[in-house]
PDB file of N, CA and C in Angstrom:
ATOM      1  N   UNK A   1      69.987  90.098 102.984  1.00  0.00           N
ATOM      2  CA  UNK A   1      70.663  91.375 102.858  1.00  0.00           C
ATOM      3  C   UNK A   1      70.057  92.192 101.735  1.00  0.00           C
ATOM      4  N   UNK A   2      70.120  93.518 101.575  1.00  0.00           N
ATOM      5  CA  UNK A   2      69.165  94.404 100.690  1.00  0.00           C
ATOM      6  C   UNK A   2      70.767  94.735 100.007  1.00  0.00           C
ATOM      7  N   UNK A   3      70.231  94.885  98.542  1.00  0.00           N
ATOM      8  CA  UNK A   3      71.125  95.640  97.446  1.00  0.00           C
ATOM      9  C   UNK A   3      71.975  96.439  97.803  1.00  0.00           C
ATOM     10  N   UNK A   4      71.356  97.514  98.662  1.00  0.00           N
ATOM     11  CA  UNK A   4      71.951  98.653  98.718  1.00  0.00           C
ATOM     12  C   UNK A   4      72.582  98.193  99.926  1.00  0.00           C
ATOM     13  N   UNK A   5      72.533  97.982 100.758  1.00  0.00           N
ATOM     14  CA  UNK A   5      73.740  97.879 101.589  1.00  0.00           C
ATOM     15  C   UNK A   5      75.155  97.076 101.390  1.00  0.00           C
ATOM     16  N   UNK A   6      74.432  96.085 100.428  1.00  0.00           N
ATOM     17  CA  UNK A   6      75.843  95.571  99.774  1.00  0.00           C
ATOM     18  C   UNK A   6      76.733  96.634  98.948  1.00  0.00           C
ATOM     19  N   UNK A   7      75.769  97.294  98.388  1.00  0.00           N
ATOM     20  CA  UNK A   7      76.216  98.362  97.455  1.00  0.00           C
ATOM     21  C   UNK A   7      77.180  99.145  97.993  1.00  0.00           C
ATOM     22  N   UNK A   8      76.929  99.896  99.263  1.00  0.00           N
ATOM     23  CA  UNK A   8      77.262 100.837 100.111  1.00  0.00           C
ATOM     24  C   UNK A   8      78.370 100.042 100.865  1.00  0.00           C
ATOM     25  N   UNK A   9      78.714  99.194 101.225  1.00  0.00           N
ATOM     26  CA  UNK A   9      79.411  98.286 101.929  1.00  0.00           C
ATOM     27  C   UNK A   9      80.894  98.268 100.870  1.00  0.00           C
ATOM     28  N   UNK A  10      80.758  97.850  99.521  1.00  0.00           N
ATOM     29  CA  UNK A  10      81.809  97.794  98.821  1.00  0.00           C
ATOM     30  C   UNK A  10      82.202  98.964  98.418  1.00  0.00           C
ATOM     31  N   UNK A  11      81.437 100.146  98.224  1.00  0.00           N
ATOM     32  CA  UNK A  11      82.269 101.243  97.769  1.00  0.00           C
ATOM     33  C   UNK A  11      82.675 101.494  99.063  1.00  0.00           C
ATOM     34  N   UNK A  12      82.243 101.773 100.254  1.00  0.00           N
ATOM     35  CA  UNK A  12      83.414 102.422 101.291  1.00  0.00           C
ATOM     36  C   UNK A  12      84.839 101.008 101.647  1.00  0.00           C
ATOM     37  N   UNK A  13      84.701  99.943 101.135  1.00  0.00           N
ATOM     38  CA  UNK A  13      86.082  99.074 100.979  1.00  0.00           C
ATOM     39  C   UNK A  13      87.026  99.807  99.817  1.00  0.00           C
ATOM     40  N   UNK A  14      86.583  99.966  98.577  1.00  0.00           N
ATOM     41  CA  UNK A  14      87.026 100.420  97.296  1.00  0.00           C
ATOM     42  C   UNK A  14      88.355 102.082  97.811  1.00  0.00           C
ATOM     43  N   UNK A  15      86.998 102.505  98.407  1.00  0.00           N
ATOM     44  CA  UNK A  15      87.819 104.133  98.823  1.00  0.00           C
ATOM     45  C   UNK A  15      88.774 103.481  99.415  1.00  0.00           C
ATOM     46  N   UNK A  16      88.918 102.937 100.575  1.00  0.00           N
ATOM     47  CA  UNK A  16      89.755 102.529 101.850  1.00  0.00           C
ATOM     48  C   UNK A  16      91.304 102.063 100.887  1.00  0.00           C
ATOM     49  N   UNK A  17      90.921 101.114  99.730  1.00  0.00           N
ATOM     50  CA  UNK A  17      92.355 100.459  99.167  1.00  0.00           C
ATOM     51  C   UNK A  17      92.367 101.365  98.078  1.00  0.00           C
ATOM     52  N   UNK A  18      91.407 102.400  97.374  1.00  0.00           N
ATOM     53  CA  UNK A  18      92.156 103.483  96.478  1.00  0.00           C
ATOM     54  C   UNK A  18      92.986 104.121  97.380  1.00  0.00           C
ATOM     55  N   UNK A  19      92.982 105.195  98.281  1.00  0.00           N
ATOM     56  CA  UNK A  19      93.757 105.937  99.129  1.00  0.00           C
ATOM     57  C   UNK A  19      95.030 105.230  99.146  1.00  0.00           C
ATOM     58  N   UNK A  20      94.953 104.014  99.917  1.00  0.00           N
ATOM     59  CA  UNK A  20      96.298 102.936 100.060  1.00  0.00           C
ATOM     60  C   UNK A  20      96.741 102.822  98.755  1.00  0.00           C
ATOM     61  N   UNK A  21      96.121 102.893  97.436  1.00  0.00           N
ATOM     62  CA  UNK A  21      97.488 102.635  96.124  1.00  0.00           C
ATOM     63  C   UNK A  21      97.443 104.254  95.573  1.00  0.00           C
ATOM     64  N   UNK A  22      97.455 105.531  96.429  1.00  0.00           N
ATOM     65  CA  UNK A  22      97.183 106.306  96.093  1.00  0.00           C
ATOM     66  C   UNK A  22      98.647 106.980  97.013  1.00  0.00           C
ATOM     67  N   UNK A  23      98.560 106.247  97.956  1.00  0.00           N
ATOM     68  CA  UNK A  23      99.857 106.663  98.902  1.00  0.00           C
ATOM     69  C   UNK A  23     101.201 105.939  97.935  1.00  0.00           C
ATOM     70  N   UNK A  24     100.814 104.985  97.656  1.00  0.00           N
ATOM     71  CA  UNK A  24     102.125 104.333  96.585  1.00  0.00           C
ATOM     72  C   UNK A  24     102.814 105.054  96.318  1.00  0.00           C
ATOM     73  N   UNK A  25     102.080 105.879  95.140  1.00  0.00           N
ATOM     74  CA  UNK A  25     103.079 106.857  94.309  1.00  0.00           C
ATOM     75  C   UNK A  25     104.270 107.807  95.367  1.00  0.00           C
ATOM     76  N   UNK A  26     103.525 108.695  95.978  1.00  0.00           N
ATOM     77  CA  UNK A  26     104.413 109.528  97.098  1.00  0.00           C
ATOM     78  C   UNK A  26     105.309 108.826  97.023  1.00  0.00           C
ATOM     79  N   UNK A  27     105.723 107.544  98.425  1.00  0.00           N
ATOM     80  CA  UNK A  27     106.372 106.939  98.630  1.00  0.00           C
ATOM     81  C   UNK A  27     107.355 106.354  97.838  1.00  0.00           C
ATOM     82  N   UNK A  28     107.064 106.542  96.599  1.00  0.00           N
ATOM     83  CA  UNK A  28     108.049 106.480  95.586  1.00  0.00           C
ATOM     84  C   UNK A  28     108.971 107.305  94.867  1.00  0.00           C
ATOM     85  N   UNK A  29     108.166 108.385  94.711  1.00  0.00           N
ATOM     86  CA  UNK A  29     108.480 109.531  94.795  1.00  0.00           C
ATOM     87  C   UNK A  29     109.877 110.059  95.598  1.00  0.00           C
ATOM     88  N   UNK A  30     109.585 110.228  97.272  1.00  0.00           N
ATOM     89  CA  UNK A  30     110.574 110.482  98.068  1.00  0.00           C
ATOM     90  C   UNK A  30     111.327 109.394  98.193  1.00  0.00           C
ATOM     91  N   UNK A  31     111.332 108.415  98.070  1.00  0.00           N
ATOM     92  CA  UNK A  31     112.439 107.151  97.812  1.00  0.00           C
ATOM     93  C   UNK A  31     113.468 107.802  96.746  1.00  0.00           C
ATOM     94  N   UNK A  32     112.936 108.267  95.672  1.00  0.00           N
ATOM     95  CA  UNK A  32     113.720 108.684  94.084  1.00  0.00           C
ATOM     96  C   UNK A  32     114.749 109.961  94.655  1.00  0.00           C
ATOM     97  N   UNK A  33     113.424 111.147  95.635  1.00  0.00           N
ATOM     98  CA  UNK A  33     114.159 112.274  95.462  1.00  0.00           C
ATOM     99  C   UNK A  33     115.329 112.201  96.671  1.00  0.00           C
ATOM    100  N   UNK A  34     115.337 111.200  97.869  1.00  0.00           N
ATOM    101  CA  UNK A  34     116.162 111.031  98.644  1.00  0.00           C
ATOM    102  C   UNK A  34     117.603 110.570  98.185  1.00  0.00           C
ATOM    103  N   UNK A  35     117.306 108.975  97.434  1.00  0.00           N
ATOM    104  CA  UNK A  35     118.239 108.566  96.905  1.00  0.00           C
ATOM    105  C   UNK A  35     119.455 109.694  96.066  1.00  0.00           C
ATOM    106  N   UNK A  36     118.610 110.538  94.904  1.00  0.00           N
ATOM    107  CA  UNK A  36     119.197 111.214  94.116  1.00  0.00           C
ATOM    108  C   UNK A  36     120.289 112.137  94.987  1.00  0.00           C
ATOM    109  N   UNK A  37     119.828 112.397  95.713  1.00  0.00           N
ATOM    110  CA  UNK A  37     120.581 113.907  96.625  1.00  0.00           C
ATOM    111  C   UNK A  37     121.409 112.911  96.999  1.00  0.00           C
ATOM    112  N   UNK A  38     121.801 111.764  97.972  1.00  0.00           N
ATOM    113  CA  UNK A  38     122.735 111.440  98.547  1.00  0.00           C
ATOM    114  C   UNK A  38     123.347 110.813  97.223  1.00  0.00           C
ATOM    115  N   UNK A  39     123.180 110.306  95.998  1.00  0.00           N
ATOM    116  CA  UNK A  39     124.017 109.975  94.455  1.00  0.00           C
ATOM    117  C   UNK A  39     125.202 111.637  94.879  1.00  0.00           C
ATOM    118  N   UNK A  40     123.886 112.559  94.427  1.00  0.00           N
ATOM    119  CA  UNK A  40     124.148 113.981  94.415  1.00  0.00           C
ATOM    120  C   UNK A  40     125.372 114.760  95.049  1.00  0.00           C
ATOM    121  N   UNK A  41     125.157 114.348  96.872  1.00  0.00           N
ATOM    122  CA  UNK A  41     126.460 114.378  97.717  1.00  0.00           C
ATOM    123  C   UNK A  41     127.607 114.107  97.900  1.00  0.00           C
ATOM    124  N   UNK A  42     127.539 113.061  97.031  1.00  0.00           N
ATOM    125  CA  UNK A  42     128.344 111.646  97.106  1.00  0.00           C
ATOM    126  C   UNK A  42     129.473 112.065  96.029  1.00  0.00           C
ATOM    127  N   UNK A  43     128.979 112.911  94.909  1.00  0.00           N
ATOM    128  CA  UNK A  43     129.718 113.227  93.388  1.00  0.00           C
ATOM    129  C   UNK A  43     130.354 114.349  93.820  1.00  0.00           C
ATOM    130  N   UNK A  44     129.833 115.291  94.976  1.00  0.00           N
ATOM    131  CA  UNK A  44     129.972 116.968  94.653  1.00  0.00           C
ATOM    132  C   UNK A  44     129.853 117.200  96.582  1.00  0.00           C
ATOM    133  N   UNK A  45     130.444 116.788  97.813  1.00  0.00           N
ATOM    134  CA  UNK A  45     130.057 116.889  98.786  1.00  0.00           C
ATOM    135  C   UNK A  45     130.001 118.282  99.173  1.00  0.00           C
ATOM    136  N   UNK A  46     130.821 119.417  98.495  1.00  0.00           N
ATOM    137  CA  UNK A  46     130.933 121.027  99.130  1.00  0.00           C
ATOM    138  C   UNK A  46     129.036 121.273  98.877  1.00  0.00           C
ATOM    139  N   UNK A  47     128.354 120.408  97.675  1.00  0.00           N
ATOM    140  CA  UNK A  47     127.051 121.420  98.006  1.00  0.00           C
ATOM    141  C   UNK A  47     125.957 120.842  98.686  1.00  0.00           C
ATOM    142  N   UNK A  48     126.374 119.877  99.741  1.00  0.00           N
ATOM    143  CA  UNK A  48     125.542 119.408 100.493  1.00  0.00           C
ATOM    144  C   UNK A  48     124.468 119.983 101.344  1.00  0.00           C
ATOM    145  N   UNK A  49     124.467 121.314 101.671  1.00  0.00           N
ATOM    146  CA  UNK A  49     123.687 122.209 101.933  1.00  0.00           C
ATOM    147  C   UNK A  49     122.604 122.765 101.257  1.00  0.00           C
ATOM    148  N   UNK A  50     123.047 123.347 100.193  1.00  0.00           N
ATOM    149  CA  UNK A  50     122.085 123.529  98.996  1.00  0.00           C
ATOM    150  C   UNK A  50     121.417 122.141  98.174  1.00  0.00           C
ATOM    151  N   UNK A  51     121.842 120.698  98.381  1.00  0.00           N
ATOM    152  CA  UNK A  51     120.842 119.840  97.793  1.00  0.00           C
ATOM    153  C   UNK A  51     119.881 119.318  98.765  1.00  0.00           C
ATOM    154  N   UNK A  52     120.520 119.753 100.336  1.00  0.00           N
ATOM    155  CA  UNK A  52     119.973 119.112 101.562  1.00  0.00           C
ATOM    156  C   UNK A  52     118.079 120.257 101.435  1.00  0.00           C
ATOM    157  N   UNK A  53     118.344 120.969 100.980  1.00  0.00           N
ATOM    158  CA  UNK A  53     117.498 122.474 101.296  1.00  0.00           C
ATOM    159  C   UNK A  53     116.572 121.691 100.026  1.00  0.00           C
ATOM    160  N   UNK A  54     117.292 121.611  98.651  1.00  0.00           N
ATOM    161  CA  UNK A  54     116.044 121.210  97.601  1.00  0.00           C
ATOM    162  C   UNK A  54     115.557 119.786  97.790  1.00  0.00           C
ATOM    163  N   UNK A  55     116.324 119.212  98.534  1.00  0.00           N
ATOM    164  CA  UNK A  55     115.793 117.975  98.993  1.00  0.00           C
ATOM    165  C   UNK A  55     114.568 117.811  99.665  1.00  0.00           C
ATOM    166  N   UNK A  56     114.651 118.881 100.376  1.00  0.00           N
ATOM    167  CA  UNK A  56     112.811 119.169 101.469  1.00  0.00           C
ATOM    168  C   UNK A  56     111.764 119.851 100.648  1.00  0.00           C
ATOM    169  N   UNK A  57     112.564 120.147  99.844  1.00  0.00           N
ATOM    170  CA  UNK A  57     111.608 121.108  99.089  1.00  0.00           C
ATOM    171  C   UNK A  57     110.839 120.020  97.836  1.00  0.00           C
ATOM    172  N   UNK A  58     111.385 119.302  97.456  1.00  0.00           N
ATOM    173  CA  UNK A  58     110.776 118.126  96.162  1.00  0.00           C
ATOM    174  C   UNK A  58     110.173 117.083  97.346  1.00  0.00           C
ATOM    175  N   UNK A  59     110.851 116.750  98.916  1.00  0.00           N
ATOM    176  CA  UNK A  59     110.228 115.693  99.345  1.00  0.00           C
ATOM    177  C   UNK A  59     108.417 116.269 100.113  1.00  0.00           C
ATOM    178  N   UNK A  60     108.455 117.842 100.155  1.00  0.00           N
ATOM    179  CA  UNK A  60     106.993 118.995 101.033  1.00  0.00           C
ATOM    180  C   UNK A  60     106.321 118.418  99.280  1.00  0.00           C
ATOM    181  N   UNK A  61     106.658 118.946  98.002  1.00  0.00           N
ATOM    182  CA  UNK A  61     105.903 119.051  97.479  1.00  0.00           C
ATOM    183  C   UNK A  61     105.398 117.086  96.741  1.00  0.00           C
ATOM    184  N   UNK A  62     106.351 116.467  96.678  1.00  0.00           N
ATOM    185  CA  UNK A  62     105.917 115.003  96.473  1.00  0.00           C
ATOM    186  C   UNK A  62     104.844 114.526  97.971  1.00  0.00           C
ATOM    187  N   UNK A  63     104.913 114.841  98.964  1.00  0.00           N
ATOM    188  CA  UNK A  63     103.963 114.601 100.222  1.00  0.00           C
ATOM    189  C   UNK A  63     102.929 115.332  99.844  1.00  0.00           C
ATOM    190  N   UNK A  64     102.560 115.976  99.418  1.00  0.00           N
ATOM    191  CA  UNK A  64     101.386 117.158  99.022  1.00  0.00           C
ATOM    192  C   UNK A  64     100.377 116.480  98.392  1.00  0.00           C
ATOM    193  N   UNK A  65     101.116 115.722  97.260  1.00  0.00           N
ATOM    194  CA  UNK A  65     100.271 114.692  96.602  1.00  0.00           C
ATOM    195  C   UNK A  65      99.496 113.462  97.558  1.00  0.00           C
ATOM    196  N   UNK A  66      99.792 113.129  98.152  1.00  0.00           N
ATOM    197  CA  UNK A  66      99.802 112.034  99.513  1.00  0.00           C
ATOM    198  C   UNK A  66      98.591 113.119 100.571  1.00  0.00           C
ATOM    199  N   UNK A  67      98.762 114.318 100.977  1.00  0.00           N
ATOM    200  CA  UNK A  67      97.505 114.718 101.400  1.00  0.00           C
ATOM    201  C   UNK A  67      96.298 114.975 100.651  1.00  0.00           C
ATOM    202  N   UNK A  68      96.567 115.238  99.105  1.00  0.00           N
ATOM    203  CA  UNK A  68      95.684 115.644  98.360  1.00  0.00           C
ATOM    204  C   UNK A  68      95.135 114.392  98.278  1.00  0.00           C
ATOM    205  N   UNK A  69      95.436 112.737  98.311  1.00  0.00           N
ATOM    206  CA  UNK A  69      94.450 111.897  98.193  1.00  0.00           C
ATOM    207  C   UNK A  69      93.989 111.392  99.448  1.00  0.00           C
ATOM    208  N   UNK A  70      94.342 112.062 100.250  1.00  0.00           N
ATOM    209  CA  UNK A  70      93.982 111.545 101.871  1.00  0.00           C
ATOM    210  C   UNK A  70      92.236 112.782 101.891  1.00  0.00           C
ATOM    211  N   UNK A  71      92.563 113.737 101.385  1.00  0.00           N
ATOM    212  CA  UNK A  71      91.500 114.920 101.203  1.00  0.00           C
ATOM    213  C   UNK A  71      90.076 114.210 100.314  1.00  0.00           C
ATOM    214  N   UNK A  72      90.831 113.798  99.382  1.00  0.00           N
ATOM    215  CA  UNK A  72      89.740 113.310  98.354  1.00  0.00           C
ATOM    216  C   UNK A  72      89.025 112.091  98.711  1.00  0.00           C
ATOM    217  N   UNK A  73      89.848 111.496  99.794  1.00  0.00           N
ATOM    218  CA  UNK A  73      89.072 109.986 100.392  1.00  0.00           C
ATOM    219  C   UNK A  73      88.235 110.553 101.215  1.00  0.00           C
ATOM    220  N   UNK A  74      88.374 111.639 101.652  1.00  0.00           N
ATOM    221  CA  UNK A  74      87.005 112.042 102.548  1.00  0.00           C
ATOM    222  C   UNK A  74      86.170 112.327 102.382  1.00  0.00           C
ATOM    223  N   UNK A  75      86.599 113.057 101.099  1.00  0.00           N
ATOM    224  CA  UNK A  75      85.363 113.731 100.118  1.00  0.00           C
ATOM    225  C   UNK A  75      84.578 112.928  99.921  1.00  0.00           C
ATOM    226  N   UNK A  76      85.169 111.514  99.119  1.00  0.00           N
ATOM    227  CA  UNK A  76      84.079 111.318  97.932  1.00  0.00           C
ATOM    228  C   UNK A  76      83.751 109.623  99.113  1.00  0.00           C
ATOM    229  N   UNK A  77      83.954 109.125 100.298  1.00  0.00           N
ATOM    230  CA  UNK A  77      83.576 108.459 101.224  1.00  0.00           C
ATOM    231  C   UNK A  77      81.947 109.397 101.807  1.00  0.00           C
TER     232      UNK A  77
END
């Protein structure tokens, strides 16, 4: 086997499981901001509407992060 293909062989493995602990975070993320809102509902149910609304809105922008490293695995693959 030549250097470089070993070479080339492990960095496109490397990208493949950065991306995967790169999705982690998100997923943690919307775990936190889901949980909180139904804590949220649970204390105060009349504003279930208005936390249901910021609820999509923290879970669009925590997913954002999750495309931005799906973007960058393509890039730098």
């Amino acid at each position: 086997m030549d250097a470089n293909t070993v070479l080339a062989e492990i960095t496109g493995n490397i990208a493949t499981v950065g991306y995967g602990l790169a999705a982690i975070g998100p997923a943690i993320g919307v775990g936190i901001v889901v949980g909180k809102t139904i804590e949220s509902v649970a204390r105060q149910p009349e504003l279930q509407g208005r936390l249901t609304v910021l609820m999509y809105i923290g879970i669009a922008f925590t997913e954002a992060l999750a495309f931005i490293g799906i973007a960058t695995y393509f890039i730098f693959v």
